[in-house]
C-alpha atoms as a PDB file:
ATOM      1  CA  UNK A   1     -89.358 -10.030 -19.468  1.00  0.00           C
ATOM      2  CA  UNK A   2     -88.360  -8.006 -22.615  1.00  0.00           C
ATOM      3  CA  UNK A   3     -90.154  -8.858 -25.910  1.00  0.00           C
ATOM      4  CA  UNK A   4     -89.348  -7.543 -29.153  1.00  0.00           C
ATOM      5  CA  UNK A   5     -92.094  -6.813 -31.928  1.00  0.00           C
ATOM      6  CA  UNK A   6     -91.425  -6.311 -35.373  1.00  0.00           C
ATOM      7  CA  UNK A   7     -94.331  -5.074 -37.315  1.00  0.00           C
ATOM      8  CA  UNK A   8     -94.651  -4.216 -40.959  1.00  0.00           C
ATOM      9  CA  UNK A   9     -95.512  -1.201 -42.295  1.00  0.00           C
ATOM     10  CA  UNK A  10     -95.796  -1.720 -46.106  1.00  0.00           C
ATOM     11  CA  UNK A  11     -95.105   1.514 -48.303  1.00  0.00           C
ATOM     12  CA  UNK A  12     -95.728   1.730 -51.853  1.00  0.00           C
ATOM     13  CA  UNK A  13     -92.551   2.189 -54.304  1.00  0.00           C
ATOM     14  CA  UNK A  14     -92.714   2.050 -58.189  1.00  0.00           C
ATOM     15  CA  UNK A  15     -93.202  -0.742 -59.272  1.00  0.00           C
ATOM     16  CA  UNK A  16     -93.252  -3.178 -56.448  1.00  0.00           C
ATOM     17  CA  UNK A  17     -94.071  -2.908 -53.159  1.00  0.00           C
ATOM     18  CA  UNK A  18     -91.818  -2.947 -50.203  1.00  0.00           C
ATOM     19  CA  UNK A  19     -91.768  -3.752 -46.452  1.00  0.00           C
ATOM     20  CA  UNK A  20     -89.936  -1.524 -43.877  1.00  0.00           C
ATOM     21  CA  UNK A  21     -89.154  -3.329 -40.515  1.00  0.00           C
ATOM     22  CA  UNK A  22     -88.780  -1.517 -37.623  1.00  0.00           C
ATOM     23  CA  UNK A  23     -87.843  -3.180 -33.606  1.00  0.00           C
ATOM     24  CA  UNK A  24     -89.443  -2.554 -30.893  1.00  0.00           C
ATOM     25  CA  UNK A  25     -89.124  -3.543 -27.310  1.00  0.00           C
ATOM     26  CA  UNK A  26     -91.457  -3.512 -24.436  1.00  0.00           C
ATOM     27  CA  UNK A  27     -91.650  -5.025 -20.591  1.00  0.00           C
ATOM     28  CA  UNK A  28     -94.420  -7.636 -20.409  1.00  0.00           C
ATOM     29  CA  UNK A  29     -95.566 -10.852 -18.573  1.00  0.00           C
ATOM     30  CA  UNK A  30     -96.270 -13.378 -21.421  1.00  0.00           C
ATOM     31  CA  UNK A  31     -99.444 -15.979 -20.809  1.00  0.00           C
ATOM     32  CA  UNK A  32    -100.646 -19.189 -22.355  1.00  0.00           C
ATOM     33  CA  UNK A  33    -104.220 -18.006 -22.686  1.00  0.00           C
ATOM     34  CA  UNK A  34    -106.090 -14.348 -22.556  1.00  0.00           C
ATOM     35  CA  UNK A  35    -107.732 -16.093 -19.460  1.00  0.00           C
ATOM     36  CA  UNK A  36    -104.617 -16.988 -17.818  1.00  0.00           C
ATOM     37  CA  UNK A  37    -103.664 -12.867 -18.545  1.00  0.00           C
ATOM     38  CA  UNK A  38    -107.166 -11.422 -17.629  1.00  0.00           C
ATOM     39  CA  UNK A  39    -107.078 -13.427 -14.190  1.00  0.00           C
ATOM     40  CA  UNK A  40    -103.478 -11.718 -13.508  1.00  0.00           C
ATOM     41  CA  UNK A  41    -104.875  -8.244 -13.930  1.00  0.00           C
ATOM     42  CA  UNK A  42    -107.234  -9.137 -10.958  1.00  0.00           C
ATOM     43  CA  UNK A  43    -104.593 -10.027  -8.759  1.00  0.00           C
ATOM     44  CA  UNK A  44    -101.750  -7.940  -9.665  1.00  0.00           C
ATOM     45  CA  UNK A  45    -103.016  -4.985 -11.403  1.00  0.00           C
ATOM     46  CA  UNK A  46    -101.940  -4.389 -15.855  1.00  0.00           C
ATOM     47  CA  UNK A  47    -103.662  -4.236 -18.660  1.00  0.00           C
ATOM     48  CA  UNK A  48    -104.211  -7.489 -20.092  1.00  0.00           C
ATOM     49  CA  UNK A  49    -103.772  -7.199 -24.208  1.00  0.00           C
ATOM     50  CA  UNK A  50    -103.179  -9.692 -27.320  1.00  0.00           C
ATOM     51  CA  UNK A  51    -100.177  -8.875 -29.929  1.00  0.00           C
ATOM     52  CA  UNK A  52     -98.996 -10.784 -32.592  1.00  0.00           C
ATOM     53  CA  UNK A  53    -101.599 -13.601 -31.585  1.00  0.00           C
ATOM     54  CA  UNK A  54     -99.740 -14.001 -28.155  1.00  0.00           C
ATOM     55  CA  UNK A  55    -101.461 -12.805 -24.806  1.00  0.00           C
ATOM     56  CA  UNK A  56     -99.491 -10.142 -22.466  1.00  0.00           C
ATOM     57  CA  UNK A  57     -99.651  -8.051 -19.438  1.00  0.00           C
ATOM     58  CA  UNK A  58     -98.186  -4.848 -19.637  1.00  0.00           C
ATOM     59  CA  UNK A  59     -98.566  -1.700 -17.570  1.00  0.00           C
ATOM     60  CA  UNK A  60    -100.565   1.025 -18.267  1.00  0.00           C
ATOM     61  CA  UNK A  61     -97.945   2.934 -19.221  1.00  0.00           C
ATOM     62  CA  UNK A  62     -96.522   0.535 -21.379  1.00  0.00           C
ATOM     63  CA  UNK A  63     -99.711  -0.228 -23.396  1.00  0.00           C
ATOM     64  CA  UNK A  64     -99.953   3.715 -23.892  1.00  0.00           C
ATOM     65  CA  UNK A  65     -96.050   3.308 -25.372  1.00  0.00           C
ATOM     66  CA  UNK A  66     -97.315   0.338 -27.596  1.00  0.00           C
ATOM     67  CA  UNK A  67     -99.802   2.251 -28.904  1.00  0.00           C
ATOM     68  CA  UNK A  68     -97.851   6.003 -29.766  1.00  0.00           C
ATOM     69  CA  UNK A  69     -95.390   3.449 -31.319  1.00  0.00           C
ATOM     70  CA  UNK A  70     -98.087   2.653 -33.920  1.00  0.00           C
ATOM     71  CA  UNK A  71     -98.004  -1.126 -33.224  1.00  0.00           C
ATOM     72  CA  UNK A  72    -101.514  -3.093 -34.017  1.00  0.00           C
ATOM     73  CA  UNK A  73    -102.688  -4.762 -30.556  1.00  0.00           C
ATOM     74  CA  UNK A  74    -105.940  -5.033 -28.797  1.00  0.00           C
ATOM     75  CA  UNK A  75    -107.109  -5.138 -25.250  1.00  0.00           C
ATOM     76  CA  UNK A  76    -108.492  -7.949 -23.176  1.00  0.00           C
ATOM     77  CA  UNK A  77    -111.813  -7.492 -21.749  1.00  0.00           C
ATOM     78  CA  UNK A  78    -114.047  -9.984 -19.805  1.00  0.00           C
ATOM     79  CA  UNK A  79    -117.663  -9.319 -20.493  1.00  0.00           C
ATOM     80  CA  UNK A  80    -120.463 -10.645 -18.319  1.00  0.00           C
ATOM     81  CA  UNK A  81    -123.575 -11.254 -20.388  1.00  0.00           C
ATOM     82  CA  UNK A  82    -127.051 -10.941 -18.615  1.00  0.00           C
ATOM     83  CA  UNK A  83    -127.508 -14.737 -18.846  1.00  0.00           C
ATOM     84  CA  UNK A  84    -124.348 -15.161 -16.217  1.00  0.00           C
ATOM     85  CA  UNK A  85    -121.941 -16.388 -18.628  1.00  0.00           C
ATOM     86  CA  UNK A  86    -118.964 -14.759 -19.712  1.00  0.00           C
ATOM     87  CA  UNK A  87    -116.817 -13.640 -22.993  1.00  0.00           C
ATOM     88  CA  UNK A  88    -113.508 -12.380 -23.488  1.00  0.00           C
ATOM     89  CA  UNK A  89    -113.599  -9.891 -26.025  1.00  0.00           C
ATOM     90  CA  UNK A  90    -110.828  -7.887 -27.546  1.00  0.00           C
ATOM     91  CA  UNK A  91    -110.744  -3.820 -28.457  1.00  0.00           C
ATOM     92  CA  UNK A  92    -108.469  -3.459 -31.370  1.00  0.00           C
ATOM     93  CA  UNK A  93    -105.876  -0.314 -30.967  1.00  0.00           C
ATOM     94  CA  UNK A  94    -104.589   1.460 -34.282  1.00  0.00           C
END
């Protein structure tokens, strides 16, 4: 699957500001919930990650792409508290 992101990246013009829109495409396996992506990392190997409030698999190589492109995203992470539950928490990139 191909998805296309289009971020903005406000810059400041006299007087008003303006938006500039760029496209950008990357591979990725698109999931319901971070749960649904964390648990395919397990099996299959990705990096789990949220963009644009939607939760993806990518490779490693395409996360890396993702983030040299500038594009706001954050990683999926499963933490295991000493109580024996478990959190997903997110790492922000750029």
């Amino acid at each position: 699957m191909s998805t296309s992101c289009v971020p903005a990246s406000p810059t400041m013009s006299t007087p008003n500001l303006e938006t500039t829109m760029k496209t950008f495409t990357f591979k990725a396996i698109e999931f319901t919930t971070a749960r649904d992506a964390l648990q395919h990392t397990e099996a299959a190997g990705g990096e789990a990650i949220l963009l644009g409030g939607r939760h993806y698999v990518v490779s490693e190589d395409e996360a890396v792409r993702i983030a040299r492109a500038d594009i706001e995203f954050a990683y999926l992470c499963e933490h295991d508290a000493e109580d024996g539950t478990s959190r997903i928490v997110t790492i922000p990139v750029n």
